[in-house]
N, C-alpha and C. Protein backbone atom coordinates (compact mmCIF):
# COMPACT_ATOMS: atom_id res chain seq x y z
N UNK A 1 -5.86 -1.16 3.66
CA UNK A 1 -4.57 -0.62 3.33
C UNK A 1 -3.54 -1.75 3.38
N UNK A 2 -2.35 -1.99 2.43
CA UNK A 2 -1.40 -2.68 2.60
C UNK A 2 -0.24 -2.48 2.30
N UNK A 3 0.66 -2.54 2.56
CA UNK A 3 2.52 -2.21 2.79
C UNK A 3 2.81 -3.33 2.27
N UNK A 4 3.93 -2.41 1.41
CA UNK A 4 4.87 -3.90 0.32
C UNK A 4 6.03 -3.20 0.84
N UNK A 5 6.97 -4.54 1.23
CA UNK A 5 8.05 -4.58 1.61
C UNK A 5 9.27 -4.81 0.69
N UNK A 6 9.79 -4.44 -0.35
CA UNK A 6 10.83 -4.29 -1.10
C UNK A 6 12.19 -4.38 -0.72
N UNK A 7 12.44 -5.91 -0.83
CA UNK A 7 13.71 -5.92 -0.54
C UNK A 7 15.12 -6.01 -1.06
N UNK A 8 16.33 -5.26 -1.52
CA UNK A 8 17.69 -5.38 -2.11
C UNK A 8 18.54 -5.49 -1.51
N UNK A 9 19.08 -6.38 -2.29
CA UNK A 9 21.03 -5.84 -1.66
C UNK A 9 21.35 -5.10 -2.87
N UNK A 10 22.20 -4.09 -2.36
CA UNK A 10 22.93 -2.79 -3.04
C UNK A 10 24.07 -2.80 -2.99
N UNK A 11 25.12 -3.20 -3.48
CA UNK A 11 26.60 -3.19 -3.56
C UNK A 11 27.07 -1.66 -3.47
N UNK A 12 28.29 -1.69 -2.35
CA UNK A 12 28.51 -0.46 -2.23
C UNK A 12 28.63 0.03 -3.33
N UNK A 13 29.45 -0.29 -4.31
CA UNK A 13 30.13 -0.19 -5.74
C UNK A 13 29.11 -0.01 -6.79
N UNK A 14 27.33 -0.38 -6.52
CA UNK A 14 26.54 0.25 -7.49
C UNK A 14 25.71 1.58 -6.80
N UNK A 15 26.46 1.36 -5.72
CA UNK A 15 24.75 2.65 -4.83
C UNK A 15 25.07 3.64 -5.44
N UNK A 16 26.30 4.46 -6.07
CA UNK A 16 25.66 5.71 -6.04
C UNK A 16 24.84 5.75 -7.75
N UNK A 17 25.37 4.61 -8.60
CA UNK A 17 24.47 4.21 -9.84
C UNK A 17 22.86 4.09 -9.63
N UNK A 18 22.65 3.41 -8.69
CA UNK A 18 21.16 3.50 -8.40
C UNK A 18 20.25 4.56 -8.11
N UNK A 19 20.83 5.48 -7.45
CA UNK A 19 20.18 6.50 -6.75
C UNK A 19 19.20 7.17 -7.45
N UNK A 20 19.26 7.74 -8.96
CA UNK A 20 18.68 7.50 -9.75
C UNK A 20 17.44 6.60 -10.36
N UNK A 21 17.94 5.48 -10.14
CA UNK A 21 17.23 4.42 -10.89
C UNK A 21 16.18 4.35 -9.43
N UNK A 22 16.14 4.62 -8.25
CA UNK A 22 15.40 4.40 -7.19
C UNK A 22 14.40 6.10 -6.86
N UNK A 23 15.00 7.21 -7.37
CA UNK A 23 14.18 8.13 -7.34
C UNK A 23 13.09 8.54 -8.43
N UNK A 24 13.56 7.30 -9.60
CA UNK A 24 12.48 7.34 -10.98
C UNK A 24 11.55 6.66 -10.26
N UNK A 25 11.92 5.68 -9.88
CA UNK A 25 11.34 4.14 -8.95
C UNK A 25 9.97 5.22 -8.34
N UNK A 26 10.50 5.76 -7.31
CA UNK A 26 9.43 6.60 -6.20
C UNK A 26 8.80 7.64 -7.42
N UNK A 27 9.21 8.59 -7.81
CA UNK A 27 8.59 9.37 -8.70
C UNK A 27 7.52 8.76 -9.31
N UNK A 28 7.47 8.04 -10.08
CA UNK A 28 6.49 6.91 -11.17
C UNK A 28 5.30 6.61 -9.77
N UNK A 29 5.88 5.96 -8.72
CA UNK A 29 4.94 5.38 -7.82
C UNK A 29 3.94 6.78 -7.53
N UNK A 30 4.36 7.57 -7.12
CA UNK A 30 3.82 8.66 -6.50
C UNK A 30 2.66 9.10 -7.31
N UNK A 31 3.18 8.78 -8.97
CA UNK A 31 1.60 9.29 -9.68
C UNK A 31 0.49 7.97 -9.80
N UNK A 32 0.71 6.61 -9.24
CA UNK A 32 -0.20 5.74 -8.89
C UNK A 32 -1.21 5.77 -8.47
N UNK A 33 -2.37 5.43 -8.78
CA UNK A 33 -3.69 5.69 -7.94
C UNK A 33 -3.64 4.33 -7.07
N UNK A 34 -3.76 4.46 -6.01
CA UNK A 34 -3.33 4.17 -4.73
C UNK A 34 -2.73 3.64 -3.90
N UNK A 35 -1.64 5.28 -4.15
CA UNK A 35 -0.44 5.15 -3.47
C UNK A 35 -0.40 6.14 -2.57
N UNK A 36 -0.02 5.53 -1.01
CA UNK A 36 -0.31 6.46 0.18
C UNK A 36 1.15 7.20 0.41
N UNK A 37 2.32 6.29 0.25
CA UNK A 37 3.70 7.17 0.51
C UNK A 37 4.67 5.88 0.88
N UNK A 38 5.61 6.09 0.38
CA UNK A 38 6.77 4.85 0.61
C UNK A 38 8.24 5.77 0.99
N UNK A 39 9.34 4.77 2.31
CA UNK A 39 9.99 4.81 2.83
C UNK A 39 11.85 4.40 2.34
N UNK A 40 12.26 5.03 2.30
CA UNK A 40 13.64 3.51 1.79
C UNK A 40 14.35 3.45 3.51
N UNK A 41 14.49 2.31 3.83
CA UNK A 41 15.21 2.10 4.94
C UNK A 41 16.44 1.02 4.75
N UNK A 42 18.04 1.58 5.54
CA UNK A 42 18.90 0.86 5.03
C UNK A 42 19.23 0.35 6.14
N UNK A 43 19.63 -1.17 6.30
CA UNK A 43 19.85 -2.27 7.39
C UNK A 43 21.26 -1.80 8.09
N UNK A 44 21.34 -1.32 9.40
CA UNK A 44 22.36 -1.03 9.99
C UNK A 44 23.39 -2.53 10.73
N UNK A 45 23.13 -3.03 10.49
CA UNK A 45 23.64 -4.71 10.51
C UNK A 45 24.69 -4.86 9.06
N UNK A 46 23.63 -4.46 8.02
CA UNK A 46 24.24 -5.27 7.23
C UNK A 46 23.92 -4.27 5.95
N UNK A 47 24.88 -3.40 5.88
CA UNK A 47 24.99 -1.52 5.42
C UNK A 47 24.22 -2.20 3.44
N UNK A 48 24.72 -3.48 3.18
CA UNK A 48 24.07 -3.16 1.28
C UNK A 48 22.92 -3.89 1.43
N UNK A 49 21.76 -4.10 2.32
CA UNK A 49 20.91 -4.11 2.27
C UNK A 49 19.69 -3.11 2.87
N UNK A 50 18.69 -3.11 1.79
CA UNK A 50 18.12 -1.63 1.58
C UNK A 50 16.04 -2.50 2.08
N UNK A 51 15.68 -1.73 2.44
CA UNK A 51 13.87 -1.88 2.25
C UNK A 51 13.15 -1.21 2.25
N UNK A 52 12.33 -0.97 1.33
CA UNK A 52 11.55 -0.05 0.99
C UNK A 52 10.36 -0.47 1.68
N UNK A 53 9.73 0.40 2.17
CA UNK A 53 8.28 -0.05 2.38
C UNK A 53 7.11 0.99 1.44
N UNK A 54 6.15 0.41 0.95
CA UNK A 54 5.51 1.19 -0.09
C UNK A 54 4.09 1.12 0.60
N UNK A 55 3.01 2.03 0.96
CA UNK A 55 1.70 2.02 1.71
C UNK A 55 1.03 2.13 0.28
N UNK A 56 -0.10 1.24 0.38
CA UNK A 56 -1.07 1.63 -0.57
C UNK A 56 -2.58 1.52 -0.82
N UNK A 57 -3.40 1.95 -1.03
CA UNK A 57 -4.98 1.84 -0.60
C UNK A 57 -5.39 0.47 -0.33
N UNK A 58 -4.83 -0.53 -1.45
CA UNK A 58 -5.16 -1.89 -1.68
C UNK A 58 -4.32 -2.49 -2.52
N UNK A 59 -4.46 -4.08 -1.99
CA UNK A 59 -3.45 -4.67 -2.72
C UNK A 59 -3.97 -4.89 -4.56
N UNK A 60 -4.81 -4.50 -4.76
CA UNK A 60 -5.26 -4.31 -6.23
C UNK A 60 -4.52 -2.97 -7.04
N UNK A 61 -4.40 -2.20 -6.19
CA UNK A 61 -3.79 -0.65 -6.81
C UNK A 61 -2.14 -1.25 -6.43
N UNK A 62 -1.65 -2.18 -5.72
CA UNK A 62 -0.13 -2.63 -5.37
C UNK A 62 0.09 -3.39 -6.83
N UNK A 63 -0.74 -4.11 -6.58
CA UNK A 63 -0.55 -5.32 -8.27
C UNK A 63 -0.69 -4.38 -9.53
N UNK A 64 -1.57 -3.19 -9.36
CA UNK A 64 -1.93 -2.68 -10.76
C UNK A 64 0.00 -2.46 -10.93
N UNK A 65 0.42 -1.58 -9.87
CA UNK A 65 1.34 -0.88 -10.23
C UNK A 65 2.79 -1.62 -10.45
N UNK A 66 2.70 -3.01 -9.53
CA UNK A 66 3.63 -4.24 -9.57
C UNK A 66 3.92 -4.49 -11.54
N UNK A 67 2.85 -4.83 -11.87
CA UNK A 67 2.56 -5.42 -12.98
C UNK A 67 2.93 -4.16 -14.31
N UNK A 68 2.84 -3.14 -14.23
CA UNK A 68 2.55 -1.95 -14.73
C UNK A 68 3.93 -1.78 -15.71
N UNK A 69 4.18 -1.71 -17.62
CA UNK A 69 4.82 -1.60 -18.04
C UNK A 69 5.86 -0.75 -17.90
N UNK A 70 5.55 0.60 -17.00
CA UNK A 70 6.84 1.42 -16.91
C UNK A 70 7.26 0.94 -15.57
N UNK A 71 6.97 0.34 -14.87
CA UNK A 71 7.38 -0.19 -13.05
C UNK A 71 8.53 -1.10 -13.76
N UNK A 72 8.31 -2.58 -14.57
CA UNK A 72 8.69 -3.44 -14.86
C UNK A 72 10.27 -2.72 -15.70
N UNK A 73 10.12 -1.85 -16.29
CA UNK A 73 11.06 -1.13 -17.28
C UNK A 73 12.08 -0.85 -15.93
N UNK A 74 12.09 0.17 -15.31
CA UNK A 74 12.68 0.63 -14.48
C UNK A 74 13.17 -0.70 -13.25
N UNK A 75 12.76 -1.62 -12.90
CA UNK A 75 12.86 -2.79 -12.02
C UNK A 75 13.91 -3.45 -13.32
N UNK A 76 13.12 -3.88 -14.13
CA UNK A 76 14.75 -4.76 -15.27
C UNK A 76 16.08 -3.90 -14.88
N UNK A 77 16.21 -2.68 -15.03
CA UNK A 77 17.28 -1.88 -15.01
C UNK A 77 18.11 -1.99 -13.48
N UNK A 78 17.29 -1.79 -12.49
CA UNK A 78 17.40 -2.25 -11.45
C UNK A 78 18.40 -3.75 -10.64
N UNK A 79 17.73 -4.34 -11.08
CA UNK A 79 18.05 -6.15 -11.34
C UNK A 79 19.20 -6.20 -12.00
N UNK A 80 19.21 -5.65 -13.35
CA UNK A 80 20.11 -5.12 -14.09
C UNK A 80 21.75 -5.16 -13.29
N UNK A 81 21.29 -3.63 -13.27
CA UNK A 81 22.87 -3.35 -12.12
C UNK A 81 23.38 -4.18 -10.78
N UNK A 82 22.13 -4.73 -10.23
CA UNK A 82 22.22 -5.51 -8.77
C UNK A 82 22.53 -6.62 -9.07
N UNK A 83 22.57 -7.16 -10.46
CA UNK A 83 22.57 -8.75 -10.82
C UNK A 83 22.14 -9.56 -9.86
N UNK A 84 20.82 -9.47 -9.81
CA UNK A 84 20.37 -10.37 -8.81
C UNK A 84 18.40 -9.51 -8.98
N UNK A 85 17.63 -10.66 -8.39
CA UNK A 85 16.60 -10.26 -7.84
C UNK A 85 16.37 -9.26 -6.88
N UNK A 86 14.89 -8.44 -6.83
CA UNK A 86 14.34 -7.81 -5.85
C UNK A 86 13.12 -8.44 -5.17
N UNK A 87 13.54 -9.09 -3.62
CA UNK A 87 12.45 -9.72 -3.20
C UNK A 87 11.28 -8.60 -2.57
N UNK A 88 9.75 -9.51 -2.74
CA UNK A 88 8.77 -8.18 -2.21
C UNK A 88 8.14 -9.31 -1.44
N UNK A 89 7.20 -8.43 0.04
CA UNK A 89 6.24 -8.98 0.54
C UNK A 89 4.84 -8.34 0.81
N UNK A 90 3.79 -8.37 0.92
CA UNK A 90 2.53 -7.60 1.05
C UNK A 90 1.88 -8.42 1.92
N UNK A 91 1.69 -6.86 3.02
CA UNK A 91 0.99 -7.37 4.34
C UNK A 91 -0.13 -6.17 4.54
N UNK A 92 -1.26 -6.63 4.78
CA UNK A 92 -2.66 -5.70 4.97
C UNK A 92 -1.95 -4.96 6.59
N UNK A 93 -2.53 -4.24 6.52
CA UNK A 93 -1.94 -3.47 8.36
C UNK A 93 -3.29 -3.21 9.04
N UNK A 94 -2.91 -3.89 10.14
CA UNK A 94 -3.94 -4.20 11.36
C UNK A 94 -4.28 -5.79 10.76
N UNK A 95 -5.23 -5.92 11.86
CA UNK A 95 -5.80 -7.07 11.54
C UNK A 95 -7.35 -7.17 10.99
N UNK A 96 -7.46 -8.01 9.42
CA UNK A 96 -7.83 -8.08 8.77
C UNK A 96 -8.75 -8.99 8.46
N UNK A 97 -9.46 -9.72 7.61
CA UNK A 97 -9.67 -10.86 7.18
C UNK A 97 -9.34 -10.90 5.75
């Protein structure tokens, strides 16, 4: 199993524009084959940054869906409004080889 860590800054001034663009985001994921369930968590430090964490069988079903023409559609749009990148990280959970 591995967790991708999705990270934004969200300008107060686009969040409520996104909200949308982040529940297509989860919707789309949810019909993924293997996808276990993802989180949005918002940084109480530092209120326009957002992280998603996404669980998923394997990092092969993470990349299918990374890579995946309607993911990429909805992420441009994303980027789009945030003018800026979305950084990601993928970590197996527990210990692995």
């Amino acid at each position: 199993m591995v967790k991708a860590f999705i990270k934004r800054r969200v300008p107060s001034d686009t969040a409520r524009d996104m909200i949308p663009l982040f529940r297509k985001m989860r919707n789309l994921a949810m019909q993924q084959h293997g996808y276990i369930s993802g989180e949005t968590l918002r940084n109480m430090d530092q209120e326009d940054e957002y992280l998603v964490v996404s669980t998923w069988n394997s990092a092969k079903d993470w990349q299918r869906w990374l890579e995946s023409k309607e993911r990429q559609a909805v992420q441009k749009e994303i980027d789009d409004l945030l003018g800026g990148k979305t950084e990601y990280s993928l970590y197996h959970t527990g210990f692995s080889e």
